[in-house]
Protein backbone atom coordinates (compact mmCIF):
# COMPACT_ATOMS: atom_id res chain seq x y z
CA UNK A 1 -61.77 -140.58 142.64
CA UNK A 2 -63.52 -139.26 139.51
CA UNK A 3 -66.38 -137.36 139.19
CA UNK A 4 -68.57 -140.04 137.77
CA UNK A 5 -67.35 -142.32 140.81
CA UNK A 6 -68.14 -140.13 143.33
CA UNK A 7 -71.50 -139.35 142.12
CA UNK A 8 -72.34 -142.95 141.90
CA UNK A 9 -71.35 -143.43 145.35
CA UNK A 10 -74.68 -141.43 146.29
CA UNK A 11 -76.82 -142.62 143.41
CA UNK A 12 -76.18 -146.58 144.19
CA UNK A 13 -77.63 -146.76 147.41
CA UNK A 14 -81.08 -148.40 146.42
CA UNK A 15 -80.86 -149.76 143.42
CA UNK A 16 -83.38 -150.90 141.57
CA UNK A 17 -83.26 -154.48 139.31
CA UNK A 18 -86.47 -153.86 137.13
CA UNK A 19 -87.35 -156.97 135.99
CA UNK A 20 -90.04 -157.71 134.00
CA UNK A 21 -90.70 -161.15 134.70
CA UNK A 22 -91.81 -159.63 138.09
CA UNK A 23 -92.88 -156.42 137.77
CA UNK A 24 -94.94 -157.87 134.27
CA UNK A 25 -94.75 -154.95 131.01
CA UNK A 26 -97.48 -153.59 131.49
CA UNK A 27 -96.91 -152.38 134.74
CA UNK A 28 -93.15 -151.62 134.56
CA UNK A 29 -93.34 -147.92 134.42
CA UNK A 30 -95.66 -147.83 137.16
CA UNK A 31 -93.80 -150.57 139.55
CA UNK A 32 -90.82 -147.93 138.49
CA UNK A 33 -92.50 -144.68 138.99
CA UNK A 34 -93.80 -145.59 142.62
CA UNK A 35 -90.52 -147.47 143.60
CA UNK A 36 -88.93 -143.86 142.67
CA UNK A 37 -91.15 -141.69 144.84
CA UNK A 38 -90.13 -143.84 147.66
CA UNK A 39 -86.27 -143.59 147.50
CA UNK A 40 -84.99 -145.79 144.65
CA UNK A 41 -82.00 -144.15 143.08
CA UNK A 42 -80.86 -146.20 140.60
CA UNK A 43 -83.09 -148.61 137.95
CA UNK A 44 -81.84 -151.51 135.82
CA UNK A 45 -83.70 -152.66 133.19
CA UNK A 46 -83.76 -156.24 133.32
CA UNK A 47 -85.75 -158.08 130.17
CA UNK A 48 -84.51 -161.42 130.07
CA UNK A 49 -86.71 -162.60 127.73
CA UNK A 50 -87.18 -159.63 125.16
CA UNK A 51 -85.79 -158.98 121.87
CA UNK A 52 -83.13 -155.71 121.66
CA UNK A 53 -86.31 -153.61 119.97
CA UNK A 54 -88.60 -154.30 122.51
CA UNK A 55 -86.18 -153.71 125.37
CA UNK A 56 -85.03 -150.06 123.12
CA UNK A 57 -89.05 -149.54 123.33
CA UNK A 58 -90.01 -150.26 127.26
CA UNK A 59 -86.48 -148.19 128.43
CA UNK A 60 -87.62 -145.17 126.62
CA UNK A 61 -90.85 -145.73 128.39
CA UNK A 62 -88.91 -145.63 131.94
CA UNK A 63 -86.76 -142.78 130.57
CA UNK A 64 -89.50 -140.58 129.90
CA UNK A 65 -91.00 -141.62 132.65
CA UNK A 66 -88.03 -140.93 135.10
CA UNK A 67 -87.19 -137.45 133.65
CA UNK A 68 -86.33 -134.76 136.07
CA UNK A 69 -85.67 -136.97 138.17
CA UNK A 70 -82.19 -137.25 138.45
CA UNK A 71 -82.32 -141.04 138.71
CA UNK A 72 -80.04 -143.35 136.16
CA UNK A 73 -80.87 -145.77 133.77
CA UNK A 74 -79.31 -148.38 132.36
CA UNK A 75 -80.15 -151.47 130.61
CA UNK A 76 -79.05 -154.69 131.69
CA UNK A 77 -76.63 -157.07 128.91
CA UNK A 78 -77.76 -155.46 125.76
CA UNK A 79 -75.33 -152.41 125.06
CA UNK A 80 -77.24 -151.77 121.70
CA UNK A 81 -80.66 -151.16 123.32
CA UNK A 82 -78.77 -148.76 125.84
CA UNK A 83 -77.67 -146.89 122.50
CA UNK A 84 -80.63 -146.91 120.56
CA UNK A 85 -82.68 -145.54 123.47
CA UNK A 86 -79.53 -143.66 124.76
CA UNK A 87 -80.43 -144.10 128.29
CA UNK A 88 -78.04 -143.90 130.61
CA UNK A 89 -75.41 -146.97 129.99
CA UNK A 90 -75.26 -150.26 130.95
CA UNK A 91 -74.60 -152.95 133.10
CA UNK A 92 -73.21 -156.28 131.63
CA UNK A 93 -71.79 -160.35 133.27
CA UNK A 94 -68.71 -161.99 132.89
CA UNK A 95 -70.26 -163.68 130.14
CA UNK A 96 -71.81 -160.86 128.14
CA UNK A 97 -68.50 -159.81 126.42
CA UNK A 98 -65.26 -157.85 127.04
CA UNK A 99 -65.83 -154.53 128.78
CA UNK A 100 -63.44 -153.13 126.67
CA UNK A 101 -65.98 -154.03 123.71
CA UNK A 102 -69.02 -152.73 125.71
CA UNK A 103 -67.08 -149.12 126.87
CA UNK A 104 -66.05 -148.83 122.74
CA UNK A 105 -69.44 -149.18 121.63
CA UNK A 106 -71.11 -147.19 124.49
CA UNK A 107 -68.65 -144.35 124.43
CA UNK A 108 -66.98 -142.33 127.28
CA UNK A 109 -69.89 -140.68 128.95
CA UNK A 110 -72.05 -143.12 129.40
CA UNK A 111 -72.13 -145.73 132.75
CA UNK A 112 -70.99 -149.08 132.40
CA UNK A 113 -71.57 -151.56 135.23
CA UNK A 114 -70.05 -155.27 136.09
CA UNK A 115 -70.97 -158.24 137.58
CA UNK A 116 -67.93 -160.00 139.42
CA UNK A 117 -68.69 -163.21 141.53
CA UNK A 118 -65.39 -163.68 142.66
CA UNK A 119 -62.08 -162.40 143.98
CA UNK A 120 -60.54 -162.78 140.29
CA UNK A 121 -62.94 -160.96 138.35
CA UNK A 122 -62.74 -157.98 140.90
CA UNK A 123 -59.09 -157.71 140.53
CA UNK A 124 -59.01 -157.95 136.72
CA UNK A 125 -62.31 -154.75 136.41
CA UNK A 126 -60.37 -151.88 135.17
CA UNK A 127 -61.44 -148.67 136.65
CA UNK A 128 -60.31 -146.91 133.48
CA UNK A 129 -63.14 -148.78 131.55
CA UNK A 130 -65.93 -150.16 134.42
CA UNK A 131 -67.41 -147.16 136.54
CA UNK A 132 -68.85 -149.62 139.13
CA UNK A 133 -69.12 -153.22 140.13
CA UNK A 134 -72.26 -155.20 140.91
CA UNK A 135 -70.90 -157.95 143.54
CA UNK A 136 -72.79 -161.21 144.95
CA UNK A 137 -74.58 -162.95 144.61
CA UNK A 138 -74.93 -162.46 148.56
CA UNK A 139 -77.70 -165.05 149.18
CA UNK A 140 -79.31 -167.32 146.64
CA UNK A 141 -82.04 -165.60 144.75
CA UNK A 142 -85.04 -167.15 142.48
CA UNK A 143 -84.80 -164.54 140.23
CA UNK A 144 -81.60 -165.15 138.77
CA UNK A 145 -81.36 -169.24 138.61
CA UNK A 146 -77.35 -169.28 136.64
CA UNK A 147 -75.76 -167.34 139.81
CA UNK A 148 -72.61 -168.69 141.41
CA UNK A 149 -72.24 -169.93 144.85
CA UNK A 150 -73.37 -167.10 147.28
CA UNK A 151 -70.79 -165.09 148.81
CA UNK A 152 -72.11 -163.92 152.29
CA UNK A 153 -71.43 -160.30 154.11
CA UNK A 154 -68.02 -161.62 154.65
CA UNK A 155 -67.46 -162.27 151.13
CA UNK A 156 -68.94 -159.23 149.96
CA UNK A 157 -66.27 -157.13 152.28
CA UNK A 158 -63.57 -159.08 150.98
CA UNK A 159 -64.07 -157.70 147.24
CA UNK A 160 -64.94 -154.70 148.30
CA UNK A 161 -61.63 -154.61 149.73
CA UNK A 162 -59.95 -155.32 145.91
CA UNK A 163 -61.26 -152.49 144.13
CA UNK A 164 -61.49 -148.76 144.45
CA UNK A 165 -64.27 -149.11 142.15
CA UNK A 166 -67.77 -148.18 143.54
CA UNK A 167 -69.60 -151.17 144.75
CA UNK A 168 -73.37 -152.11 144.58
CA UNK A 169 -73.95 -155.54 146.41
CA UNK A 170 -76.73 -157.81 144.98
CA UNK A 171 -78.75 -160.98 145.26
CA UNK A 172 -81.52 -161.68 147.92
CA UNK A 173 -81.22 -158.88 149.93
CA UNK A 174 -83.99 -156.90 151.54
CA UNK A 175 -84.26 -153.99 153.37
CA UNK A 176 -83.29 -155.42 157.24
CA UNK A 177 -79.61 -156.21 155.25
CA UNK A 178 -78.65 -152.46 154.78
CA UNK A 179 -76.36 -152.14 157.69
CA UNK A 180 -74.41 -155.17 156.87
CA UNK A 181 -74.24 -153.87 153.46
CA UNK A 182 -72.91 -150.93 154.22
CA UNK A 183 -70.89 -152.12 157.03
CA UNK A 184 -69.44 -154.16 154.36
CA UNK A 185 -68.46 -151.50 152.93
CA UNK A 186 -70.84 -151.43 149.73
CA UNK A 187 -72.04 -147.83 148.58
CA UNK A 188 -75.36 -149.17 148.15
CA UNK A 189 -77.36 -152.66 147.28
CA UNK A 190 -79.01 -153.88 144.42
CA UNK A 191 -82.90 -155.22 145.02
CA UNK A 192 -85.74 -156.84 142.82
CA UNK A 193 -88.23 -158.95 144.53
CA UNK A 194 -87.87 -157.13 147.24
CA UNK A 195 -89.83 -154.10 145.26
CA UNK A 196 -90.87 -155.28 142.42
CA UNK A 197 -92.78 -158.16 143.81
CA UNK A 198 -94.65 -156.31 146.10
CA UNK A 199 -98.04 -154.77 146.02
CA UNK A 200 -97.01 -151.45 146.79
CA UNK A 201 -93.52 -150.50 145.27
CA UNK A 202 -93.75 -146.77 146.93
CA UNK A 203 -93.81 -148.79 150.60
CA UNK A 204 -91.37 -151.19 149.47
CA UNK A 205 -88.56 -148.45 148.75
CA UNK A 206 -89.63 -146.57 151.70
CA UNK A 207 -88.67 -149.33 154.09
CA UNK A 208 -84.96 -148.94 153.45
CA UNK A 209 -85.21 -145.33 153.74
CA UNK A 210 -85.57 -145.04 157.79
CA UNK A 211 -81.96 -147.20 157.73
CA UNK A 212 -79.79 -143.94 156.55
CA UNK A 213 -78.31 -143.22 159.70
CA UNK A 214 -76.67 -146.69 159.48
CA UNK A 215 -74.61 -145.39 156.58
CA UNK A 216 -71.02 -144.75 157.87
């Protein structure tokens, strides 16, 4: 396991889908801020519906805003914004291009994540390019309407199982999932409505905080 790998191990465990249809632009840093005071370790920035200079604009907002912390960045399908901000990498679908593309125009150091819905497109991430894998969805979730056909806990453990990638699981979850995340055998699980639709992001983070002992 490299470095980079085992690092993200620890830094995946709450991870943090930003996404500004939810958490509105205004009050992204904020919703970000508070979500990292109470235990997120890892933010996406997710802006659908923005142009690449407007998403370079709000993720040097959140970088600024997250420095010293020791918490990631990336931005989600748009590999130039991550460069022209030079936050820390990206994280890009099946349908957003070859990873081999993304990793040449991002460069060595910086993260690059993956979506894989299925079996197939966990076997065919190379490690050598992808430092982790975002899998699910695990239940249907609003907030992403194109998903494929959810994959359960017992899905989820199954493509764990094909990669020696690190592994963040995603869609619908909430904090009462952790321990069949991790039981899973996930390093961690991607959230969005689950913090950034709520009135109080600190709170929200904080609730899958008293669930570490679960952690095997």
């Amino acid at each position: 396991m490299s470095a980079l790998h085992h690092q993200l191990r620890q830094k995946l465990r709450l991870y943090l889908v930003a996404d500004t249809t939810l958490c509105g632009v205004d009050g992204l840093v904020d919703t970000v801020t508070r979500a990292v005071a109470g235990g997120v370790s890892f933010v996406q920035l997710r802006a659908k519906d923005a142009t690449t200079p407007e998403r370079v604009e709000m993720a040097r907002d959140l970088k600024a805003a997250l420095a010293g912390t020791g918490v990631p960045l990336l931005i989600n399908d748009d590999v130039s914004a991550a460069i022209a901000a030079d936050v820390d990498g990206a994280h890009i679908g099946q349908g957003d291009g070859a990873p081999a593309k993304a990793r040449a125009l991002l460069g060595p150091e910086k993260i690059l994540g993956l979506s894989c819905e299925t079996p197939q497109t966990v076997r065919a991430a190379d490690p050598d390019i992808v430092d982790y894998l975002g899998l699910g969805p695990v239940f249907s979730t609003p907030t992403k309407a194109d998903h494929k056909a959810p994959i359960g806990f017992d899905g989820l453990a199954r493509m764990v199982q094909l990669t020696d990638l690190p592994c963040v699981a995603i869609g619908g979850l909430k904090a009462a999932h952790q321990p069949r995340v991790f039981a899973a055998g996930a390093d961690g699980q991607a959230v969005v409505s689950a913090i950034c639709g709520q009135d109080d992001p600190k709170a929200a983070a904080e609730r899958f905080q008293h669930l570490k002992e679960v952690r095997p």
